[in-house]
PDB file of N, CA and C in Angstrom:
ATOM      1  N   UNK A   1    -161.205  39.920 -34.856  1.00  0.00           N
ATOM      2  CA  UNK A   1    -160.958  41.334 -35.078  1.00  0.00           C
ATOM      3  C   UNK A   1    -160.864  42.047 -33.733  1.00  0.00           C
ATOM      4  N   UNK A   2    -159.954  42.813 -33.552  1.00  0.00           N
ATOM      5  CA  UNK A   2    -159.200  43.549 -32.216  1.00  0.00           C
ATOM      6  C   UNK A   2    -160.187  44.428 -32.011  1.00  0.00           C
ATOM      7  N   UNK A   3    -160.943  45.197 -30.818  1.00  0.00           N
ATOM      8  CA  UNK A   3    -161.598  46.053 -30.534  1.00  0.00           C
ATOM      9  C   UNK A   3    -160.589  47.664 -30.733  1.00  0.00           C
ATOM     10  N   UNK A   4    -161.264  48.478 -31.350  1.00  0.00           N
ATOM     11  CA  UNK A   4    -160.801  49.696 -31.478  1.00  0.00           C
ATOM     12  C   UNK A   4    -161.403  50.292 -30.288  1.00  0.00           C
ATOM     13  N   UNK A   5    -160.433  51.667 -29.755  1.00  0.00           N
ATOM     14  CA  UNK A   5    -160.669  52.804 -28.711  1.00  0.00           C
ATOM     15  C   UNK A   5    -159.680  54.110 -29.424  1.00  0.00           C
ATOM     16  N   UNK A   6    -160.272  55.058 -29.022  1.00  0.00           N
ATOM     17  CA  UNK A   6    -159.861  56.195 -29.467  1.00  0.00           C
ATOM     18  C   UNK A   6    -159.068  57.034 -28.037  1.00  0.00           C
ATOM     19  N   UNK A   7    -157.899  57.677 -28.665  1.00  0.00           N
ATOM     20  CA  UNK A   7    -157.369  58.339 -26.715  1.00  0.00           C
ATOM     21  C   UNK A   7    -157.548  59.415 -26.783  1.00  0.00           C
ATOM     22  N   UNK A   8    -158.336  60.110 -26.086  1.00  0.00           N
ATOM     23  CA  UNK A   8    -158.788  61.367 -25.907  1.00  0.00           C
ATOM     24  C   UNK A   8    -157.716  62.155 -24.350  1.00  0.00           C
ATOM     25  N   UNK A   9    -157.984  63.197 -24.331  1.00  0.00           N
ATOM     26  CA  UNK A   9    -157.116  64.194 -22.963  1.00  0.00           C
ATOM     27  C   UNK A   9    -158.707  64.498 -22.082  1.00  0.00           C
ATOM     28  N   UNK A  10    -159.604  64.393 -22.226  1.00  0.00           N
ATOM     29  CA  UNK A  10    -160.344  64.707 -21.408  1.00  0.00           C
ATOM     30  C   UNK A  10    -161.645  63.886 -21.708  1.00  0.00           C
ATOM     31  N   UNK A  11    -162.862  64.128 -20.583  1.00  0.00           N
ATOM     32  CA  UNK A  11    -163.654  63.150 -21.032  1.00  0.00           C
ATOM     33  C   UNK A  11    -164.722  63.318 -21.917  1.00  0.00           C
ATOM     34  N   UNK A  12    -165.332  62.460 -22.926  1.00  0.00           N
ATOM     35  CA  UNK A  12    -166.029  63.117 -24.329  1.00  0.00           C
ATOM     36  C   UNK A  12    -167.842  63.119 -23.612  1.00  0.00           C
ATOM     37  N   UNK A  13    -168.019  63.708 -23.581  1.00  0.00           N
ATOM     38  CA  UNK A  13    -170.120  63.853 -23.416  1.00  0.00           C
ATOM     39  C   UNK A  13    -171.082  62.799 -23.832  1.00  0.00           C
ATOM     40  N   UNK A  14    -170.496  62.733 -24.914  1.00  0.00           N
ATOM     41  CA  UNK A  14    -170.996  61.777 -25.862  1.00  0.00           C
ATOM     42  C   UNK A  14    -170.784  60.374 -25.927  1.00  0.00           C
ATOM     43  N   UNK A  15    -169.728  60.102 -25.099  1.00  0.00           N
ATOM     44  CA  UNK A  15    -169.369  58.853 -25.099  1.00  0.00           C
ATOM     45  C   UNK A  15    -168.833  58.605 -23.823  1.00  0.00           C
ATOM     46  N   UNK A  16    -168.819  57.084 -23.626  1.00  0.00           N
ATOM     47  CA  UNK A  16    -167.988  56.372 -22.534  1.00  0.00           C
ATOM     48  C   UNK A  16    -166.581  56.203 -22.075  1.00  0.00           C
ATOM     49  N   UNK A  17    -166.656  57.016 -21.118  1.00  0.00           N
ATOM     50  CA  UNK A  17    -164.857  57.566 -20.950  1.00  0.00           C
ATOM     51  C   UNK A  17    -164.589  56.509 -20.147  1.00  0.00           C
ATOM     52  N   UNK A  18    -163.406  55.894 -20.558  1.00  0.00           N
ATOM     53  CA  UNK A  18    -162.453  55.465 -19.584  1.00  0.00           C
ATOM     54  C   UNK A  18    -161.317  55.485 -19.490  1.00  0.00           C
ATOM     55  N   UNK A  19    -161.237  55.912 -17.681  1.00  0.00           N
ATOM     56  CA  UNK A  19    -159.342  56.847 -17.482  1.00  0.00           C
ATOM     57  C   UNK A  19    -158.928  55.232 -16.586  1.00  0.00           C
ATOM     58  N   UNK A  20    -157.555  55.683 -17.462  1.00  0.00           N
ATOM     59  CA  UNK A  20    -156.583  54.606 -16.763  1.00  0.00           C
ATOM     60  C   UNK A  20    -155.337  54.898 -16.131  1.00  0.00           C
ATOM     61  N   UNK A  21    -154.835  54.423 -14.919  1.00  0.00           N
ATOM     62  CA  UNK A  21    -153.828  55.067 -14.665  1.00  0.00           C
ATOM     63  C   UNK A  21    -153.034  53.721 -13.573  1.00  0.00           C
ATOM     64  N   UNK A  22    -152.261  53.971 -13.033  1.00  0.00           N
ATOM     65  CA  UNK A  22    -151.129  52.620 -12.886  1.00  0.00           C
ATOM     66  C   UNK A  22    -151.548  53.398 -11.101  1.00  0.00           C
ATOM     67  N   UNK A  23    -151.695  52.317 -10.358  1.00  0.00           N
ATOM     68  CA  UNK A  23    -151.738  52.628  -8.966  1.00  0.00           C
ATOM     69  C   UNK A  23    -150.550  51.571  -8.059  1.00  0.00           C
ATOM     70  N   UNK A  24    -149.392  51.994  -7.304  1.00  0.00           N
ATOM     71  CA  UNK A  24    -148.762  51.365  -7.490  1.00  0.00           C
ATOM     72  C   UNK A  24    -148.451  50.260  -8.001  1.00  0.00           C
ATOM     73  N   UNK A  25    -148.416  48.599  -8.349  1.00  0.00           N
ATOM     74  CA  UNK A  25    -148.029  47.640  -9.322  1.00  0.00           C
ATOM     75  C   UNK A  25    -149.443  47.155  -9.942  1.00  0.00           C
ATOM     76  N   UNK A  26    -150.256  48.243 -10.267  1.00  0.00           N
ATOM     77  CA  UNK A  26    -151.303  47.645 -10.684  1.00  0.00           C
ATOM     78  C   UNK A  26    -152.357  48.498 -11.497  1.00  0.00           C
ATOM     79  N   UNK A  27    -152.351  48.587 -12.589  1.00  0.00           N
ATOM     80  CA  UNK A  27    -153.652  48.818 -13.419  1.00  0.00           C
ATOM     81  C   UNK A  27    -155.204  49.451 -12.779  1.00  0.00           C
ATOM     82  N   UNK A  28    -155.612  50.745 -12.417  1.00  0.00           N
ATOM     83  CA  UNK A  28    -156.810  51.072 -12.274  1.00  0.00           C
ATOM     84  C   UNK A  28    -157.488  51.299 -13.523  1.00  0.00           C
ATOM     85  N   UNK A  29    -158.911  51.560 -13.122  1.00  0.00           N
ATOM     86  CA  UNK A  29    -159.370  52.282 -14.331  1.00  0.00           C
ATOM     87  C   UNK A  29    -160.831  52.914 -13.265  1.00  0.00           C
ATOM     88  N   UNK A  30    -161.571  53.862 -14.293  1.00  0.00           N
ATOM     89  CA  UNK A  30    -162.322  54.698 -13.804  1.00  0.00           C
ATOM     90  C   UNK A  30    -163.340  54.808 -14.911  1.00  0.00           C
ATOM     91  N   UNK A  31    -164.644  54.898 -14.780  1.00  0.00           N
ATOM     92  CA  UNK A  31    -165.759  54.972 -15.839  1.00  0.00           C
ATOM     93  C   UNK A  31    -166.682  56.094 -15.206  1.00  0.00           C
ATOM     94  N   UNK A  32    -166.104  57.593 -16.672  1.00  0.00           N
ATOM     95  CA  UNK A  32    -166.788  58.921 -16.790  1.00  0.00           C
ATOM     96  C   UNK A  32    -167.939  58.609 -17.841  1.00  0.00           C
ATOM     97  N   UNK A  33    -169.227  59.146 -17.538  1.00  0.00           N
ATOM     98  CA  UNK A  33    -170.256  59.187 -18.287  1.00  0.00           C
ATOM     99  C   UNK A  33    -170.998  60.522 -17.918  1.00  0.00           C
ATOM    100  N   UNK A  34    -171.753  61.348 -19.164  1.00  0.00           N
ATOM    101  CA  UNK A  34    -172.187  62.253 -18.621  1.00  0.00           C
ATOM    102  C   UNK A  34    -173.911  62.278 -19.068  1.00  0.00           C
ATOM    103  N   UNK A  35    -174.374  62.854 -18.210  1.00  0.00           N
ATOM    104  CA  UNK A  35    -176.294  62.869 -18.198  1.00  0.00           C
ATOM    105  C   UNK A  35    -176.444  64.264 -18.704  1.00  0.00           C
ATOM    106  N   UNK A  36    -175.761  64.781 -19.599  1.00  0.00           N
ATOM    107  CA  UNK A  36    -176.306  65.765 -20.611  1.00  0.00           C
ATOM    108  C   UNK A  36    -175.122  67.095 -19.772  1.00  0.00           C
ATOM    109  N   UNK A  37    -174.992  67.180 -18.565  1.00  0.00           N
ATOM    110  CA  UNK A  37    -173.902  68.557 -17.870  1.00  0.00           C
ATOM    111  C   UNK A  37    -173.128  67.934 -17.352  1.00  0.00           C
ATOM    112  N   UNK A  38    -173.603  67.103 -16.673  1.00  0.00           N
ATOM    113  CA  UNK A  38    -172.848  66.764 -15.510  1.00  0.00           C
ATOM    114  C   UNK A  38    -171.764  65.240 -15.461  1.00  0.00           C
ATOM    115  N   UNK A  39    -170.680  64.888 -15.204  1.00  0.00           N
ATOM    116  CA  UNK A  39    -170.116  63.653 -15.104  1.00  0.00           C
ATOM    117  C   UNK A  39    -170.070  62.566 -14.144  1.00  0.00           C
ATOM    118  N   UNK A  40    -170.720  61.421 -14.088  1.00  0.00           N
ATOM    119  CA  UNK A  40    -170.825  60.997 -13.150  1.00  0.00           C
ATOM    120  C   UNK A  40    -169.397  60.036 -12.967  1.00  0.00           C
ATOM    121  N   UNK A  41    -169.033  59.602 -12.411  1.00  0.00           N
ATOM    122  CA  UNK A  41    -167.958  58.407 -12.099  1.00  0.00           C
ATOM    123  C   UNK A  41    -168.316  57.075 -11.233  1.00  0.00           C
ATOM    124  N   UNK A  42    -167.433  55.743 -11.765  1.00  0.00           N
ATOM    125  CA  UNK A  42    -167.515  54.822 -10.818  1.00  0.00           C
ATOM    126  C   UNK A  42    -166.489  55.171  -9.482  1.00  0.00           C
ATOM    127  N   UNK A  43    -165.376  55.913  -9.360  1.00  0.00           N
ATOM    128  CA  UNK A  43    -164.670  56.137  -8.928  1.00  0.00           C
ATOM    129  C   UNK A  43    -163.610  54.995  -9.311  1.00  0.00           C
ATOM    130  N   UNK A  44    -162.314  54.945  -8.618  1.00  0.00           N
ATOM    131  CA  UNK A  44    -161.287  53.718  -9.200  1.00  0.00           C
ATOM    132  C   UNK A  44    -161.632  51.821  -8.343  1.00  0.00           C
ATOM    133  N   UNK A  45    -161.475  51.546  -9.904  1.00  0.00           N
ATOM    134  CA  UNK A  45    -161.813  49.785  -9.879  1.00  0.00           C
ATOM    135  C   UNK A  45    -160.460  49.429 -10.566  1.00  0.00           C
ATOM    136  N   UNK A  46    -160.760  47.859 -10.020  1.00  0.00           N
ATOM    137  CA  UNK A  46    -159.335  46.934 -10.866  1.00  0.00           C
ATOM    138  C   UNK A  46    -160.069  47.334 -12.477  1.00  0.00           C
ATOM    139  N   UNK A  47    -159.212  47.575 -13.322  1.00  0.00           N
ATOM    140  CA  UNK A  47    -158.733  47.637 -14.403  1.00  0.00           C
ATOM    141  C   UNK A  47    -160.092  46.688 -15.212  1.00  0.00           C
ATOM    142  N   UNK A  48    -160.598  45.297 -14.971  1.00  0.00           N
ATOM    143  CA  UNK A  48    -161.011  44.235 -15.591  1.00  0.00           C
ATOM    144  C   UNK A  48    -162.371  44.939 -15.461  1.00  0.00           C
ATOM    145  N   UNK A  49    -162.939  45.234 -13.923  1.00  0.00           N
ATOM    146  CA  UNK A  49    -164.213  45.698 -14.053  1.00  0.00           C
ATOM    147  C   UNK A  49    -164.441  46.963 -14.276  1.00  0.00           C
ATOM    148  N   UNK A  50    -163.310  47.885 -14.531  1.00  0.00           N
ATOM    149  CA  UNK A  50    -163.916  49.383 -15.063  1.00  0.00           C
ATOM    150  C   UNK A  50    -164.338  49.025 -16.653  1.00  0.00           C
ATOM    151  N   UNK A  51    -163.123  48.285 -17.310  1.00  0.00           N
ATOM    152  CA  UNK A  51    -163.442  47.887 -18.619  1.00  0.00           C
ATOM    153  C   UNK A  51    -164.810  47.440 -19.003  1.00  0.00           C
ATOM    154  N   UNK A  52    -165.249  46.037 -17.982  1.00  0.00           N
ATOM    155  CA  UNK A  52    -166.394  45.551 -17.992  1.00  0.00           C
ATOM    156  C   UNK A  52    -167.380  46.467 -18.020  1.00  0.00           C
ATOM    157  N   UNK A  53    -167.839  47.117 -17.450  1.00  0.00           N
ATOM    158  CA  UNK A  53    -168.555  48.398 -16.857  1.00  0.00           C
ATOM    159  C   UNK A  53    -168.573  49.245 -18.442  1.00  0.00           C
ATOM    160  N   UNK A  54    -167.349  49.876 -18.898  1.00  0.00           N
ATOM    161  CA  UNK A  54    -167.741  50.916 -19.948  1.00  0.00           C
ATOM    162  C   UNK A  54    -167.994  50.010 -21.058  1.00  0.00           C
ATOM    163  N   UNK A  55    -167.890  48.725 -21.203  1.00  0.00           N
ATOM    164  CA  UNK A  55    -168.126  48.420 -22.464  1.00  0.00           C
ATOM    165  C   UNK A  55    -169.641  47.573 -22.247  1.00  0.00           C
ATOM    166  N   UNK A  56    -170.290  47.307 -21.167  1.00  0.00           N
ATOM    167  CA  UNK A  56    -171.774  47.277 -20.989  1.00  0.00           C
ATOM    168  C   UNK A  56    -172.531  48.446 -21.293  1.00  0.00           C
ATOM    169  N   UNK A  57    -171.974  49.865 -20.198  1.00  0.00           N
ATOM    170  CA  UNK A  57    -172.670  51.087 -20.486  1.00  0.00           C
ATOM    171  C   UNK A  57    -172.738  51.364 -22.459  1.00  0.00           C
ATOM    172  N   UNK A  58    -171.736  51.165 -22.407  1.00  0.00           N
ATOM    173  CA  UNK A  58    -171.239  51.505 -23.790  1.00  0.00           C
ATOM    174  C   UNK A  58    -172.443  50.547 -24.922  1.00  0.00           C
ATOM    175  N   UNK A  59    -172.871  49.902 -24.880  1.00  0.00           N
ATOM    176  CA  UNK A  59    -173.689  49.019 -25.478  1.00  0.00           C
ATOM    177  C   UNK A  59    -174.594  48.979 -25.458  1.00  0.00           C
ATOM    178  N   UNK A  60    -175.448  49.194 -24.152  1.00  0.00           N
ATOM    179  CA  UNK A  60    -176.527  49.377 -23.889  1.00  0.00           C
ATOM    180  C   UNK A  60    -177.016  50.934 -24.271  1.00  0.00           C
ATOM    181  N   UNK A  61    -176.113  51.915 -24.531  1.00  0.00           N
ATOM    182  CA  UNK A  61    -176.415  53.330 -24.851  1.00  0.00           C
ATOM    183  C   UNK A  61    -175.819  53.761 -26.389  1.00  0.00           C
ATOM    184  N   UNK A  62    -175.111  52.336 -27.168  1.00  0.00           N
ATOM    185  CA  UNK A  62    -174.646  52.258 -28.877  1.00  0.00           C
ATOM    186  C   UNK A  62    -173.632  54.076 -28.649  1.00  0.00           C
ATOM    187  N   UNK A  63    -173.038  53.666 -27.367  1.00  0.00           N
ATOM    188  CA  UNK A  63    -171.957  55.169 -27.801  1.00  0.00           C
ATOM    189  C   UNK A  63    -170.728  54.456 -27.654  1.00  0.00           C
ATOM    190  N   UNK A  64    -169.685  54.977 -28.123  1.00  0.00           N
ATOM    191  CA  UNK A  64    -168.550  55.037 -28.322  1.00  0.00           C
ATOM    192  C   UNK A  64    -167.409  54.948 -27.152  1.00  0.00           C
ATOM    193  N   UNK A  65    -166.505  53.934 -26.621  1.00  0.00           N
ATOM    194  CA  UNK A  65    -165.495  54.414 -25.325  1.00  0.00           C
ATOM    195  C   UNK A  65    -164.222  54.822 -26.274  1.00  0.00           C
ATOM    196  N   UNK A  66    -164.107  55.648 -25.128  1.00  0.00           N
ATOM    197  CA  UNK A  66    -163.179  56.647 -25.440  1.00  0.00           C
ATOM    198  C   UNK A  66    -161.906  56.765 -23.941  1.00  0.00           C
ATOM    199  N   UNK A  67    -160.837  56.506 -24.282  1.00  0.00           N
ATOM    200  CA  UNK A  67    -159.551  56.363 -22.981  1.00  0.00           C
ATOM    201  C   UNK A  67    -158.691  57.498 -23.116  1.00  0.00           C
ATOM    202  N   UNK A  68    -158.692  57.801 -21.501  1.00  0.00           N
ATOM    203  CA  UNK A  68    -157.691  58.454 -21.429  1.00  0.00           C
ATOM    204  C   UNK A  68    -156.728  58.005 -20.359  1.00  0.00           C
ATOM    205  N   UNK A  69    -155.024  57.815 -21.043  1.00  0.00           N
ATOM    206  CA  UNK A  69    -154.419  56.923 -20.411  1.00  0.00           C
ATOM    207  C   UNK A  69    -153.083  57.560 -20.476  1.00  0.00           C
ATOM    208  N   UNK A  70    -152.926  58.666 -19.399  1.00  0.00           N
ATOM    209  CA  UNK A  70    -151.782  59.787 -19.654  1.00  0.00           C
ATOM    210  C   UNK A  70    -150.517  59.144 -18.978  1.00  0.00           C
ATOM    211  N   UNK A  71    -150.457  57.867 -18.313  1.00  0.00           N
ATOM    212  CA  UNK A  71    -149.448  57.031 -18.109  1.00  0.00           C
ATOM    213  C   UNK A  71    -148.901  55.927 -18.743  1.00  0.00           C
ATOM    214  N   UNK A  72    -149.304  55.964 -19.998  1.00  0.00           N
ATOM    215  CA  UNK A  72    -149.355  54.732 -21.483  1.00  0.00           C
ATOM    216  C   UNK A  72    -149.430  53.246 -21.013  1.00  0.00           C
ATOM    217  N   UNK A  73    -150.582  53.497 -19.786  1.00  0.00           N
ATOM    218  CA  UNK A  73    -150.512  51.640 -19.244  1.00  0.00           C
ATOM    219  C   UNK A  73    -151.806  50.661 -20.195  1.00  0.00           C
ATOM    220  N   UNK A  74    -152.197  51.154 -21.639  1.00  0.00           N
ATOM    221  CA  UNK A  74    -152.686  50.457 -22.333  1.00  0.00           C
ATOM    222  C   UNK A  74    -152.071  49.126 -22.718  1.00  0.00           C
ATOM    223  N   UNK A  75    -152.675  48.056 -23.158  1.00  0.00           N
ATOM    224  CA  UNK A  75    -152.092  46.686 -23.425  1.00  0.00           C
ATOM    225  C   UNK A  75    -152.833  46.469 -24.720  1.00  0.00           C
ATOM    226  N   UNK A  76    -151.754  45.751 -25.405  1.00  0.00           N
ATOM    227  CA  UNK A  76    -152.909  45.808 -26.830  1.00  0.00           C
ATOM    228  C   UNK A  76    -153.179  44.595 -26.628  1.00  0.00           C
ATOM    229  N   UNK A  77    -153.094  44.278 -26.033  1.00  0.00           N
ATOM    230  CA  UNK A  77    -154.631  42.471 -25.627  1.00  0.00           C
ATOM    231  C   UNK A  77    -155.900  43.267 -25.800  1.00  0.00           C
ATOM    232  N   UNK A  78    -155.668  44.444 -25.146  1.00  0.00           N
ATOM    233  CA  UNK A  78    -157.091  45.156 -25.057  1.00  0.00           C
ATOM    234  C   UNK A  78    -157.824  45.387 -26.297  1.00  0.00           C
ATOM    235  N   UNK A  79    -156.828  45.604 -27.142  1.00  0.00           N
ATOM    236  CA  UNK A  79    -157.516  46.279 -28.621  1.00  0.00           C
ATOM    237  C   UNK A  79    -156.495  47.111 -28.801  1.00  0.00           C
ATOM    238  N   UNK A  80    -157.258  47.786 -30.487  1.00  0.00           N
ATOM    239  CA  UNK A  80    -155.791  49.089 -30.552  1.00  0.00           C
ATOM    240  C   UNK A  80    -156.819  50.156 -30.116  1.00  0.00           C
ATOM    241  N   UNK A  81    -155.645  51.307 -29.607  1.00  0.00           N
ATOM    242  CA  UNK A  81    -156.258  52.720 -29.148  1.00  0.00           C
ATOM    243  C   UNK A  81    -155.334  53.446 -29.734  1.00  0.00           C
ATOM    244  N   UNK A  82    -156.012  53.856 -30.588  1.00  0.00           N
ATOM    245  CA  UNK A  82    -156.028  55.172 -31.650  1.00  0.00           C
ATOM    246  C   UNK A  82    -155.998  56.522 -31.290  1.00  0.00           C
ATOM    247  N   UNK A  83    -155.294  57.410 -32.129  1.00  0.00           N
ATOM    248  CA  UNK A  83    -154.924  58.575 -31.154  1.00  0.00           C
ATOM    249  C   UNK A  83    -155.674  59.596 -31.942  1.00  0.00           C
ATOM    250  N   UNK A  84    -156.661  60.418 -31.183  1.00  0.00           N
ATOM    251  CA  UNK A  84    -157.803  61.230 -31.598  1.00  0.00           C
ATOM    252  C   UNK A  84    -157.179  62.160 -32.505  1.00  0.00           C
TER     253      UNK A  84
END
């Protein structure tokens, strides 16, 4: 069974954001989390370990990732991402 993600435009409070965006021939990604105000970031990683990263945070805290990927460089290897 394919992992579901939901695509959000900005990042959710509540859950584990991850922004993706194409840096010249290559896939970044970025992991937003917030401590109740504030957002913290990993800043930009290869693509494999931002993923890695929000779907640990994501597990260890039973919340939800949530992508935002305003350059449509999703892959459905990844899973499907569902549009909020």
């Amino acid at each position: 069974m394919a992992n579901s993600f939901r695509r959000v435009q900005a990042p959710v409070a509540s859950a584990v954001t991850l922004c993706l965006k194409r840096s010249g021939a290559e896939v970044v990604g970025e992991v937003k989390l917030a401590d109740g105000v504030q957002f913290s970031s990993t800043g930009e990683l290869p693509v494999a370990q931002a993923f890695g990263i929000a779907v640990h945070v994501a597990n260890e805290g039973a919340r939800e990732i949530v992508v935002i990927d305003p350059q449509s460089v999703w892959k459905d290897s990844w899973g499907t991402l569902a549009e909020a």
